[in-house]
C-alpha atoms as a PDB file:
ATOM      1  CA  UNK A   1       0.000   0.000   0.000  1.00  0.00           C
ATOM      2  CA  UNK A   2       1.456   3.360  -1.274  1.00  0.00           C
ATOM      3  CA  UNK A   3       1.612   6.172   1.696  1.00  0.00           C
ATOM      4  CA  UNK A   4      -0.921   8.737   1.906  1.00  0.00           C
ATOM      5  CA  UNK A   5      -0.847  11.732  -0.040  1.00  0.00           C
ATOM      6  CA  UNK A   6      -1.076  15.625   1.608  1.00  0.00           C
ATOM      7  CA  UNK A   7      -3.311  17.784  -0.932  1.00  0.00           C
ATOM      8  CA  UNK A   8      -2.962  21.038  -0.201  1.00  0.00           C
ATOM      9  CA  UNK A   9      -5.589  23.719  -0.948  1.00  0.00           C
ATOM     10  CA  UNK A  10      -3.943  27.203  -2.237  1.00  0.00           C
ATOM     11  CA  UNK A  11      -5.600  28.422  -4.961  1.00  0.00           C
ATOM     12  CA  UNK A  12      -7.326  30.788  -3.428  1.00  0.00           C
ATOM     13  CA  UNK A  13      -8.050  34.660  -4.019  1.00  0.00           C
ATOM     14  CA  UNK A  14      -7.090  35.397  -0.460  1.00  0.00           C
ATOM     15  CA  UNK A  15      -9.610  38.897  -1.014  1.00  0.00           C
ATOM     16  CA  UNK A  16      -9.979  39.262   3.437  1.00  0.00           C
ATOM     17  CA  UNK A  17      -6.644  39.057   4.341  1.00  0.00           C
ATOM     18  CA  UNK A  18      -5.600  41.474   1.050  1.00  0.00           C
ATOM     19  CA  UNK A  19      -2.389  39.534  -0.100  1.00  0.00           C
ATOM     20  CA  UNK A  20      -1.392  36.313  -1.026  1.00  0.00           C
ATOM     21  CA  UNK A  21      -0.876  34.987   2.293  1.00  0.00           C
ATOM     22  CA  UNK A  22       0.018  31.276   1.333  1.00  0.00           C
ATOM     23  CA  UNK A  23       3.819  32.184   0.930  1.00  0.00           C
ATOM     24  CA  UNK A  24       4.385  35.014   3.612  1.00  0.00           C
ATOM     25  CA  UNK A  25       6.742  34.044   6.149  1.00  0.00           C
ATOM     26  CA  UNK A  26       5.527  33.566   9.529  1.00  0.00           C
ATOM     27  CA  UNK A  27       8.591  31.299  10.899  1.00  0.00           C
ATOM     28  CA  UNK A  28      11.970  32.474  12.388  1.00  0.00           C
ATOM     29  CA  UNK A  29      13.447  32.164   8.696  1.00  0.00           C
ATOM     30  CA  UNK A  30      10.389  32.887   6.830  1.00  0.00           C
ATOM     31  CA  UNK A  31       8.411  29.443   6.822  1.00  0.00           C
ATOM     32  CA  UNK A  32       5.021  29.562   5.499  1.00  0.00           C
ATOM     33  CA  UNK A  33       2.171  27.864   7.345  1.00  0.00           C
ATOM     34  CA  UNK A  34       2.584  25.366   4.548  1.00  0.00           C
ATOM     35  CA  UNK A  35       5.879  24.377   5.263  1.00  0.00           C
ATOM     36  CA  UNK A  36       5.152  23.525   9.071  1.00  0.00           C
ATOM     37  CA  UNK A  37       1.794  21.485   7.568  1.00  0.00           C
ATOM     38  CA  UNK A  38       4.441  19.922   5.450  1.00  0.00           C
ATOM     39  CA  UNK A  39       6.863  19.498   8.080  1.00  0.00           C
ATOM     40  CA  UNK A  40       4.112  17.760  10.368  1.00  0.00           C
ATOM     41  CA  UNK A  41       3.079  15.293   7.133  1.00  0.00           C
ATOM     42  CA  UNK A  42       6.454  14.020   6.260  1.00  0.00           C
ATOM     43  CA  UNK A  43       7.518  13.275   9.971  1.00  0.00           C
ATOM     44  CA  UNK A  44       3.813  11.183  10.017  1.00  0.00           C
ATOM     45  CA  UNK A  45       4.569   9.425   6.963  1.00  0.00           C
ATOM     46  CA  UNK A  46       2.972  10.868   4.240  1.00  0.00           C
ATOM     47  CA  UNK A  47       4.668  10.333   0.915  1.00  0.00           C
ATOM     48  CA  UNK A  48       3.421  12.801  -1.427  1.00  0.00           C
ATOM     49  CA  UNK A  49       2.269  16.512  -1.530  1.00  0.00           C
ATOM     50  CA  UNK A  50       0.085  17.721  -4.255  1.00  0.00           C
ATOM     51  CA  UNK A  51      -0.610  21.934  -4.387  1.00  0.00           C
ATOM     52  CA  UNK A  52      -3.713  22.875  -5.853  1.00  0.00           C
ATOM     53  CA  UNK A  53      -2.934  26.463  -6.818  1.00  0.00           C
ATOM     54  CA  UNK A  54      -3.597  28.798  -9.757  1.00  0.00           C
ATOM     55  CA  UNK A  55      -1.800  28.518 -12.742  1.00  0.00           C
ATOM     56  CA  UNK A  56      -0.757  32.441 -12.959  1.00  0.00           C
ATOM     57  CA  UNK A  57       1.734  32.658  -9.507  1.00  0.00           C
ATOM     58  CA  UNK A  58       2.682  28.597 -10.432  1.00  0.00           C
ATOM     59  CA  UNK A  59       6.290  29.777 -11.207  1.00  0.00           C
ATOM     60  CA  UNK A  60       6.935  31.346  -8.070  1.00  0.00           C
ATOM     61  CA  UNK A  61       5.255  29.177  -6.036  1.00  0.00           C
ATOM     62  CA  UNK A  62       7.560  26.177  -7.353  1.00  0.00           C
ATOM     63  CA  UNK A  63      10.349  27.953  -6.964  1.00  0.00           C
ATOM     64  CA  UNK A  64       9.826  29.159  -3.040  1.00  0.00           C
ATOM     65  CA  UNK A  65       9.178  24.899  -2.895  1.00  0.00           C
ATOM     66  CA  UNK A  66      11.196  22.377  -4.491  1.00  0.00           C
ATOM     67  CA  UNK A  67      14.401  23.837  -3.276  1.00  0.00           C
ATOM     68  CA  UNK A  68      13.234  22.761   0.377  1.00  0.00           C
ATOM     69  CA  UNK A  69      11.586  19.973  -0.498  1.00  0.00           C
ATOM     70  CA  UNK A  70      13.028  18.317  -3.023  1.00  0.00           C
ATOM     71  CA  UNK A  71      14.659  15.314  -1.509  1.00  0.00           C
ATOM     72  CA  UNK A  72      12.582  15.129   1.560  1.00  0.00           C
ATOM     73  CA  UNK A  73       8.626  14.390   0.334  1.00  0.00           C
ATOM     74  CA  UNK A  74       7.557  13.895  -2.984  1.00  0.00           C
ATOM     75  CA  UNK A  75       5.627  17.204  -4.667  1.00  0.00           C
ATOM     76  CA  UNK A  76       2.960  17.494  -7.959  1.00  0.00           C
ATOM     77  CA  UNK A  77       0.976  20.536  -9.135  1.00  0.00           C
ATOM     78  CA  UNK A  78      -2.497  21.031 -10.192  1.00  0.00           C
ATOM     79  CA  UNK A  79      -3.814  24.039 -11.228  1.00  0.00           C
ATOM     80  CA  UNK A  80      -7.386  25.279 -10.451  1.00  0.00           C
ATOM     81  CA  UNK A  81      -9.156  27.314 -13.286  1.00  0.00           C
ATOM     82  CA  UNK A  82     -12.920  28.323 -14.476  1.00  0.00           C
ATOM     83  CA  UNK A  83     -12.607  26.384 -17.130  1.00  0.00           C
ATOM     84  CA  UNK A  84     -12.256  22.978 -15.838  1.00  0.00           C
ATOM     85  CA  UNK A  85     -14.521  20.561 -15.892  1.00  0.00           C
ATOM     86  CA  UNK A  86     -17.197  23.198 -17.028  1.00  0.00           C
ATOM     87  CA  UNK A  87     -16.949  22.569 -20.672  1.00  0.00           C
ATOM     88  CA  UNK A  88     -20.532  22.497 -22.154  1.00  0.00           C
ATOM     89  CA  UNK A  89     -22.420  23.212 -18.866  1.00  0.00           C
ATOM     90  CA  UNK A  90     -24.573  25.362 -17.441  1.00  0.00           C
ATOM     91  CA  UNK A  91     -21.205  27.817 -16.478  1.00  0.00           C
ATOM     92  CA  UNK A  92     -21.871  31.442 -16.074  1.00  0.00           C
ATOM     93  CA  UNK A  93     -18.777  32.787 -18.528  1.00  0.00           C
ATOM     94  CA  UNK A  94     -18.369  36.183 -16.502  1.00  0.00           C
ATOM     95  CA  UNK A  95     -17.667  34.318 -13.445  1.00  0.00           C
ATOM     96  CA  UNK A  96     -14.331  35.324 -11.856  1.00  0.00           C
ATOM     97  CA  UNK A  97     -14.655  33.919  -8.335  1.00  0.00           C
ATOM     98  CA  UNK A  98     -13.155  29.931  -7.757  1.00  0.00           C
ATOM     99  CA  UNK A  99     -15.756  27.577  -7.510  1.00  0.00           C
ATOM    100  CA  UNK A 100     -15.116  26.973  -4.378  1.00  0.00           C
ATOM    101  CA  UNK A 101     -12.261  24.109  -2.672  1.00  0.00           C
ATOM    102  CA  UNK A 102     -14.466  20.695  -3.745  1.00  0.00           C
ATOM    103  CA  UNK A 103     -14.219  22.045  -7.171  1.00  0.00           C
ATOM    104  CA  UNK A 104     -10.073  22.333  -6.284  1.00  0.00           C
ATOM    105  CA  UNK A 105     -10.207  18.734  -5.015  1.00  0.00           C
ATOM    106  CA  UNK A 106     -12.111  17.661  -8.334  1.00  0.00           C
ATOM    107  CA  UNK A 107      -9.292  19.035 -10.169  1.00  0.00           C
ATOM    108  CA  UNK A 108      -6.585  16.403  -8.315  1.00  0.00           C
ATOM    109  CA  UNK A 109      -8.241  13.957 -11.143  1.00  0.00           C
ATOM    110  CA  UNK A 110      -5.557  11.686 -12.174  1.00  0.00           C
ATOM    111  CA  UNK A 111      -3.072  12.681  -9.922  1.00  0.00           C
ATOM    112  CA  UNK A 112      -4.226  11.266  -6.159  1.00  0.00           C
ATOM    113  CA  UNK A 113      -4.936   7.756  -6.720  1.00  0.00           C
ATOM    114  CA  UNK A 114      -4.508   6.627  -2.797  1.00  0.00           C
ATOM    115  CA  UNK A 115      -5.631   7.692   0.495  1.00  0.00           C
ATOM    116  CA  UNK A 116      -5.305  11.412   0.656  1.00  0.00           C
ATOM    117  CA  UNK A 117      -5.943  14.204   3.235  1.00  0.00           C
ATOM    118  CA  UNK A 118      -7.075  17.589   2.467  1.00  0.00           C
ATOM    119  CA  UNK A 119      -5.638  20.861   4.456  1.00  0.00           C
ATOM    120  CA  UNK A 120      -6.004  24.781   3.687  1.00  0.00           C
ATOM    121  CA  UNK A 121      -2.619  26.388   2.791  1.00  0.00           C
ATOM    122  CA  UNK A 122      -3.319  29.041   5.242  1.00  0.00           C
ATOM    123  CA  UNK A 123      -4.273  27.003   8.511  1.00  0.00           C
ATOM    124  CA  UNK A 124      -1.866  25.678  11.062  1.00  0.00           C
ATOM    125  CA  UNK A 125      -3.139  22.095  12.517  1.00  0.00           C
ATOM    126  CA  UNK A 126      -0.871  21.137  14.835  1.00  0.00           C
ATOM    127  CA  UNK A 127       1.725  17.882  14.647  1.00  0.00           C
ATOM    128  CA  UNK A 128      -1.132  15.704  16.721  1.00  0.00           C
ATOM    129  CA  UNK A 129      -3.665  15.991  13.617  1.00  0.00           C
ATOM    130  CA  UNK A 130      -1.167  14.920  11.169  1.00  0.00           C
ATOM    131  CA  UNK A 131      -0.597  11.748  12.972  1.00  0.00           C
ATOM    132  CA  UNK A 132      -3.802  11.465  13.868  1.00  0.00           C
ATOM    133  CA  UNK A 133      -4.572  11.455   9.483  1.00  0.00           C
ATOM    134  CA  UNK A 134      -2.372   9.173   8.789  1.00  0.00           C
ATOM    135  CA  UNK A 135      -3.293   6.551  11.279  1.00  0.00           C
ATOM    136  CA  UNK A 136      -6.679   6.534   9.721  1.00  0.00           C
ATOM    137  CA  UNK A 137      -5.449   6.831   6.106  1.00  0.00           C
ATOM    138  CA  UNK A 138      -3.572   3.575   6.575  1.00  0.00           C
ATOM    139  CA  UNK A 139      -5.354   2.077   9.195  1.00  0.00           C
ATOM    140  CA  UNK A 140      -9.127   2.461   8.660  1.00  0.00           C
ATOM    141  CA  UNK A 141      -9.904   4.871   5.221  1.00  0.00           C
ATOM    142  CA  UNK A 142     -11.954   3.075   2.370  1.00  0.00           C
ATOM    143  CA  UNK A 143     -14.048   3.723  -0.588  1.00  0.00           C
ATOM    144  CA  UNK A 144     -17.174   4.017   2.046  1.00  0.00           C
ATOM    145  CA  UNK A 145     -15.047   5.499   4.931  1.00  0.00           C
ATOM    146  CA  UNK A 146     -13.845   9.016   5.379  1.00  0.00           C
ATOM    147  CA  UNK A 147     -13.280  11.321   8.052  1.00  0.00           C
ATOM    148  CA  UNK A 148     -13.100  14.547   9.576  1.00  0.00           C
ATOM    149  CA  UNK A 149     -10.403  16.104  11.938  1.00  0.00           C
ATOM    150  CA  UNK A 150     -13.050  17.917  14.525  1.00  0.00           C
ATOM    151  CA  UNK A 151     -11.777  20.544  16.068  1.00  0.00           C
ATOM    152  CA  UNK A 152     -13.507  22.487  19.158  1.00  0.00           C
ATOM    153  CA  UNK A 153     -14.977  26.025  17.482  1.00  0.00           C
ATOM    154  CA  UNK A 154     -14.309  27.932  20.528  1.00  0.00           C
ATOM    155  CA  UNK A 155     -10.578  27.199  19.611  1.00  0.00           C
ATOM    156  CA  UNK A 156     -11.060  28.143  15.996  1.00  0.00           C
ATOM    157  CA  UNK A 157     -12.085  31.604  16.198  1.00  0.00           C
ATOM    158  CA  UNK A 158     -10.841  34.927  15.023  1.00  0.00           C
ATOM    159  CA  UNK A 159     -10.490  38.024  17.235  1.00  0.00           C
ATOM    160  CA  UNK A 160     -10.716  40.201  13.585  1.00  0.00           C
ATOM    161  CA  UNK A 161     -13.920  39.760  12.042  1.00  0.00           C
ATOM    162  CA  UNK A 162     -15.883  36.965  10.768  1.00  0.00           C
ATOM    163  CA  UNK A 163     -15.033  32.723   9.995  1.00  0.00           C
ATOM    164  CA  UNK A 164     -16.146  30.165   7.724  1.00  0.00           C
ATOM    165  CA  UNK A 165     -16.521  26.666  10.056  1.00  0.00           C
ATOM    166  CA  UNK A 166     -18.213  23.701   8.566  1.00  0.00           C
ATOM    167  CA  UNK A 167     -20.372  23.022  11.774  1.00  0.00           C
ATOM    168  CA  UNK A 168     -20.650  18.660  12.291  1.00  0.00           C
ATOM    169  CA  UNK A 169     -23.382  16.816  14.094  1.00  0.00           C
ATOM    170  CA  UNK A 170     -22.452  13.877  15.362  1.00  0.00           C
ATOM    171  CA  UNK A 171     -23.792  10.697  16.777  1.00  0.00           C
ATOM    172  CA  UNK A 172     -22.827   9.112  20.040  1.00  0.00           C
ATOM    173  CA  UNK A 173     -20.231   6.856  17.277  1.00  0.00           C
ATOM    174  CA  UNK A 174     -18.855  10.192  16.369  1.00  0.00           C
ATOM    175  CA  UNK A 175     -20.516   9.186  13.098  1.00  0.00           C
ATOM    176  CA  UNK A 176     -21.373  12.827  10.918  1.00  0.00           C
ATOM    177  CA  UNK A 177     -24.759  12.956  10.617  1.00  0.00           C
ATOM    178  CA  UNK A 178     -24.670  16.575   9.080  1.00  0.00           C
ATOM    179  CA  UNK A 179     -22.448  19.218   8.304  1.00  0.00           C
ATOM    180  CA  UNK A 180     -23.176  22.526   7.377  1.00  0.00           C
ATOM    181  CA  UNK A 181     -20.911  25.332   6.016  1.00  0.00           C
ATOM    182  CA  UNK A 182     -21.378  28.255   7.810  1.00  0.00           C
ATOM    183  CA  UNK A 183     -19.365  31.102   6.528  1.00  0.00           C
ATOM    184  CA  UNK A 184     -20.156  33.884   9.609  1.00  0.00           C
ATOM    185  CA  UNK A 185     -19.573  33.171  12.609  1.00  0.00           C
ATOM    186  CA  UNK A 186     -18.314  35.420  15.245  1.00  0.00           C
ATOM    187  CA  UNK A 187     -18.412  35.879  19.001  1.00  0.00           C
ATOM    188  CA  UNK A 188     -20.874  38.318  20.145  1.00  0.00           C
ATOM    189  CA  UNK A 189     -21.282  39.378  23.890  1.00  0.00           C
ATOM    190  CA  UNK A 190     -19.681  36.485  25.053  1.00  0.00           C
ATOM    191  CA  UNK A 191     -21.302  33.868  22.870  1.00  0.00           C
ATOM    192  CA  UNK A 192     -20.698  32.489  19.942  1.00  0.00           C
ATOM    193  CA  UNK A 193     -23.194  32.420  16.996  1.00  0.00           C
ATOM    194  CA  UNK A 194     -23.478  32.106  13.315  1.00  0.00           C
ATOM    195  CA  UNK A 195     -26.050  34.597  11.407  1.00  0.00           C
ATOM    196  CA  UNK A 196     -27.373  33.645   8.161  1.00  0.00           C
ATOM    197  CA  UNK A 197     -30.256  35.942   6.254  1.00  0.00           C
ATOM    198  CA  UNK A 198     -29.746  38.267   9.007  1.00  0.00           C
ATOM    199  CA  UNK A 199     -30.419  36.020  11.792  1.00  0.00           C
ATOM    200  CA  UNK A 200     -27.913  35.286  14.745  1.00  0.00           C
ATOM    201  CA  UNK A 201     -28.226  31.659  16.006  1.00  0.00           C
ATOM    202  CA  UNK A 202     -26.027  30.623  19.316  1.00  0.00           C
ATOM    203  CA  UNK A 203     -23.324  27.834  18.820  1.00  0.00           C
ATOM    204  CA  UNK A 204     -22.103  26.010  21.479  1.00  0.00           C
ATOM    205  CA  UNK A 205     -18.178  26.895  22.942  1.00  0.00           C
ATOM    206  CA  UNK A 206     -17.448  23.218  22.153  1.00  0.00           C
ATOM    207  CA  UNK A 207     -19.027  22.047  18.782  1.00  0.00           C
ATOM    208  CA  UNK A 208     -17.055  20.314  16.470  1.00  0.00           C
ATOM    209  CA  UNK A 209     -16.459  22.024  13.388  1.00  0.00           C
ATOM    210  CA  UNK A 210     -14.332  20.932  10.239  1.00  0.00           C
ATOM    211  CA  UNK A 211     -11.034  23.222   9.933  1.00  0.00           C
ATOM    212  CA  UNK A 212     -10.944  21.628   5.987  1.00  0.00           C
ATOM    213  CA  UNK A 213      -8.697  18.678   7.263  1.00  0.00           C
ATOM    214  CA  UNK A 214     -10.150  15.747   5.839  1.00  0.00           C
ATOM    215  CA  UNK A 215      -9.411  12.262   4.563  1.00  0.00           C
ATOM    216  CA  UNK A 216     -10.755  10.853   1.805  1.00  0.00           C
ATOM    217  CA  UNK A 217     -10.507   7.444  -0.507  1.00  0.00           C
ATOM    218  CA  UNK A 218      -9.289   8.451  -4.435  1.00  0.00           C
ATOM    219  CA  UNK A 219     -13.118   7.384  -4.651  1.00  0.00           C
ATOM    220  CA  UNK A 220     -14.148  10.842  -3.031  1.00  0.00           C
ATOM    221  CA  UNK A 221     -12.783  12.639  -6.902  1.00  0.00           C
ATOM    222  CA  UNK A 222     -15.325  10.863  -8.564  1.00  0.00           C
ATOM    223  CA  UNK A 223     -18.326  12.086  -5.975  1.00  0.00           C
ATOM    224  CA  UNK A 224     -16.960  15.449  -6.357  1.00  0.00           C
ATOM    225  CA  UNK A 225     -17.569  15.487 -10.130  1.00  0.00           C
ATOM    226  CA  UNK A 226     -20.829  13.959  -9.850  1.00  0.00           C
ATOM    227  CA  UNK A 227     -21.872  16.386  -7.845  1.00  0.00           C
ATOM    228  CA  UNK A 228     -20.259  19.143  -9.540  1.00  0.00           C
ATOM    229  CA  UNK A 229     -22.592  18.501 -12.542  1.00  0.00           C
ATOM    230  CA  UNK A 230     -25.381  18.664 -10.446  1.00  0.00           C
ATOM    231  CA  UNK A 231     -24.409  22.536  -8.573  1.00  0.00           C
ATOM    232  CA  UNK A 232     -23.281  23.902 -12.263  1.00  0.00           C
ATOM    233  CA  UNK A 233     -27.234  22.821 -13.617  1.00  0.00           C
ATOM    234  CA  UNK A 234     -28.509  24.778  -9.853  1.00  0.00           C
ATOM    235  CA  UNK A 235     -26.242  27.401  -9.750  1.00  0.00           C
ATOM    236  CA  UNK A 236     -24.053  27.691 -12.258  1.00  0.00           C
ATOM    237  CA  UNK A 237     -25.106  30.872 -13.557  1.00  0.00           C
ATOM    238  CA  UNK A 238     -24.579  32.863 -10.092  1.00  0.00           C
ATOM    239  CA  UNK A 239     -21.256  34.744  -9.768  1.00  0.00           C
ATOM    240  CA  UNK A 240     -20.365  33.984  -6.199  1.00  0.00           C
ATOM    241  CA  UNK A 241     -21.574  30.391  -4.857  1.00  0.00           C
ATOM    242  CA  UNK A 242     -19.619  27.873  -3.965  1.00  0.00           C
ATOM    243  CA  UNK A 243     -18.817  24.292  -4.142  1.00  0.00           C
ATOM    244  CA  UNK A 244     -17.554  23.327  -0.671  1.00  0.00           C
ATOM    245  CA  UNK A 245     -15.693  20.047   0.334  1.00  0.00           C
ATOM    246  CA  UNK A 246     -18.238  20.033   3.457  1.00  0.00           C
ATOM    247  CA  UNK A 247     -21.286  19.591   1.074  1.00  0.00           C
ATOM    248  CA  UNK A 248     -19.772  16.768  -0.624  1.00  0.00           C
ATOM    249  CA  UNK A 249     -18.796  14.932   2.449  1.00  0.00           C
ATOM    250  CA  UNK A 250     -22.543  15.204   3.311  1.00  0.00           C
ATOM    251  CA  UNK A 251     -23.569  14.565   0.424  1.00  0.00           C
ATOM    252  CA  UNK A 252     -21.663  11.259   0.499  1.00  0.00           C
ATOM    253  CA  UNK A 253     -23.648  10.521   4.038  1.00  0.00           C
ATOM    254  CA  UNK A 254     -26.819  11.719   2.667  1.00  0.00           C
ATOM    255  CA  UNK A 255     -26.953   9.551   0.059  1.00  0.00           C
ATOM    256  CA  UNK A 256     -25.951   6.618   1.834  1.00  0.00           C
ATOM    257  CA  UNK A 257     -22.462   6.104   0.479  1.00  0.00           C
ATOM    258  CA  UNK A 258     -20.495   5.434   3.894  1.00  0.00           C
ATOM    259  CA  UNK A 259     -20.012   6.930   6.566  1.00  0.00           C
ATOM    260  CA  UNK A 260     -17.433   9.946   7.836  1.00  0.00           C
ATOM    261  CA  UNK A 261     -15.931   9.481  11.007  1.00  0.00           C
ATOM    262  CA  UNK A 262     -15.151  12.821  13.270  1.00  0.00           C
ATOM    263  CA  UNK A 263     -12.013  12.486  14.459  1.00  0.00           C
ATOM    264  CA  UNK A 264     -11.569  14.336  17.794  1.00  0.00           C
ATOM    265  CA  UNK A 265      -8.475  16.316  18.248  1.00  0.00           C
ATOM    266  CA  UNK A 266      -6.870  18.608  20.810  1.00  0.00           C
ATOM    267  CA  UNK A 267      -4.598  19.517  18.417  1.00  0.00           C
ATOM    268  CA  UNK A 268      -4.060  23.218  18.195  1.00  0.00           C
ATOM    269  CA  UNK A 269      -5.499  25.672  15.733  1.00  0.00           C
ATOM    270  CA  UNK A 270      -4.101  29.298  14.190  1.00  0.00           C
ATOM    271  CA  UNK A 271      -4.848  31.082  11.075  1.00  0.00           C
ATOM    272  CA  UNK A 272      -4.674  33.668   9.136  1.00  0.00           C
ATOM    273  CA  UNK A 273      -7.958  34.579   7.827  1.00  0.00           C
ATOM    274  CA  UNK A 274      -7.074  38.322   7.995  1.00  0.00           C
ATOM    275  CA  UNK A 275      -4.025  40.546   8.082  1.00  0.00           C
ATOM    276  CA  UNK A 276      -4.463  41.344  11.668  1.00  0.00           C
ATOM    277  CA  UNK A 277      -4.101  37.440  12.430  1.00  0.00           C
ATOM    278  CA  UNK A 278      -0.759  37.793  11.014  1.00  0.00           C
ATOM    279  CA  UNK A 279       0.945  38.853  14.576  1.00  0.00           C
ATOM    280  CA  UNK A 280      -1.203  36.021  16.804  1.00  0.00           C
ATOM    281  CA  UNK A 281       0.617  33.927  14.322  1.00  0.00           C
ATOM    282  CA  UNK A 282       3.887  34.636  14.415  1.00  0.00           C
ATOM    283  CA  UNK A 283       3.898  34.485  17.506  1.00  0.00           C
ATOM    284  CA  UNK A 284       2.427  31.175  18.208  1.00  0.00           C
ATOM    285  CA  UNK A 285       4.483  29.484  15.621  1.00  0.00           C
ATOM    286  CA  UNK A 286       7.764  31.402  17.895  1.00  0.00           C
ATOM    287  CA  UNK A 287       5.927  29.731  20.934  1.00  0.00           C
ATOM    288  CA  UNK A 288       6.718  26.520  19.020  1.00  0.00           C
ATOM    289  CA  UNK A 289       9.795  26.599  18.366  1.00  0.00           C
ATOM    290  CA  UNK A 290      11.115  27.493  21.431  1.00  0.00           C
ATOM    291  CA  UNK A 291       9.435  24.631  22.821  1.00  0.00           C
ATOM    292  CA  UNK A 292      11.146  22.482  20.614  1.00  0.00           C
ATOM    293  CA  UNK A 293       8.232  21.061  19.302  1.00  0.00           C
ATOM    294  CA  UNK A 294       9.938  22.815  15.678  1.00  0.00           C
ATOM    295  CA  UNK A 295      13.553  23.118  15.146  1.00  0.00           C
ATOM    296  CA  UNK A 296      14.649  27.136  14.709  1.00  0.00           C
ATOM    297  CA  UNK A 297      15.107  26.582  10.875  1.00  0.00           C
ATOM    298  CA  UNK A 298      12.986  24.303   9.830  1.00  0.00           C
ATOM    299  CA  UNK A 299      14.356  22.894   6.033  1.00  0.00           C
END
């Protein structure tokens, strides 16, 4: 059995935090959040790396990469576009906004063919959740068995505006019975709550919600395109919705696929959602590596 792949999710427009935030230094010698995720995967095992990112800042990106990796973890490159796997749908043509990160993952066709997990470029998950991914990957993951890295959403929040959490319910197996993306959530007087159509609803400190790290059987590709059909003849035409990894993974309950395991973990959370986050997170990635948990230089 080949070891897991690490797909990493970087194609995006970064428009809240107002640069392109996957390759800014936060580390002691300017380490990315992507290179500790990396850093965390290859000391767990993984064997392979796969950036989805967009085809215009490709030569950069490469070139801040395979110098420090090459050697160390095996790397591939997929690029995310409008134009893929759109061709003669329902696909509104002045669309400039990504389709969203299950649409990224749908364009991994061809190149993950094994157990893979899927991480944001700009989140920092902590070295427990990587082990924690690949035990499953190579222990329990199968064409109808997935799962979800939970983390608590009290830990996941942002002191500088708004968050996207897909919010799990879960059974007393820790079996998802529902997940639902819900892209505001903030804490107001004390409490946390999400507001959608202008309504606040309260969210409890220690709900599980999906931080994007998820594994997945090669099988999960396939469901995304299936489905991907089926949001381009609903909504293809609007500018700004999304196709989101968490609706697939429901989808894949919902329709009685498998099931998707949530994965508890204490691991801890930082990100930078907005350029304000940017000093928590130096900071706490400082706090690391003065506890030794990362060396000073980490490549």
């Amino acid at each position: 059995m080949s070891a897991p792949t690490l797909v990493i999710l970087a194609a995006g427009m970064a428009s809240r935090y107002g640069s392109q935030k996957q390759t800014e230094g936060f580390g002691p010698h300017g380490e990315t959040i992507m290179d500790y995720s990396i850093y965390d995967a290859i000391r767990a095992g993984f064997g392979k790396v796969v950036f989805i990112i967009r085809e215009d800042f490709a030569e950069a990106f490469k070139a801040s990469f395979e110098p420090k990796l090459n050697g160390k973890i095996a790397t591939e490159y997929v690029f995310q576009a409008l134009d893929k796997f759109t061709a003669g749908k329902n696909a509104n043509p002045e669309r400039t906004k990504p389709w969203g990160t299950a649409h990224a993952v749908l364009c991994t066709k061809g190149v993950v063919n094994e157990p893979f997990a899927v991480i944001n470029a700009d989140d920092y998950y902590g070295q427990e959740a990587f082990v924690q991914a690949y035990d499953f990957l190579t222990n329990e993951c199968n064409d109808k068995t997935y799962c979800i890295l939970g983390y608590e959403l009290a830990n996941t929040l942002s002191e500088n505006g708004t968050v996207s959490r897909g919010v799990c319910s879960i059974d007393s197996n820790n079996v998802l019975t529902q997940i639902n993306e819900r892209t505001k959530i903030y804490r107001k007087q004390g409490q946390i709550v999400f507001e959608e159509d202008g309504v606040e609803t309260p969210l409890a400190e220690d709900t599980r919600v999906s931080m994007n790290f998820m594994c997945f059987a090669p099988n999960f590709i396939a469901l995304c395109e299936q489905e991907f059909d089926k949001f381009l003849e609903k909504q293809g035409q609007e500018l700004k919705s999304e196709f989101y990894i968490p609706f697939v993974t429901g989808q894949f309950s919902t329709l009685g696929l498998g099931d998707v395991k949530v994965i508890p973990t204490n691991a801890k959370w930082f990100g930078v959602t907005y350029k304000e986050d940017a000093p928590t997170v130096k900071a706490s990635i400082d706090a690391l590596v003065t506890a030794n948990v990362y060396p000073n230089k980490l490549w």
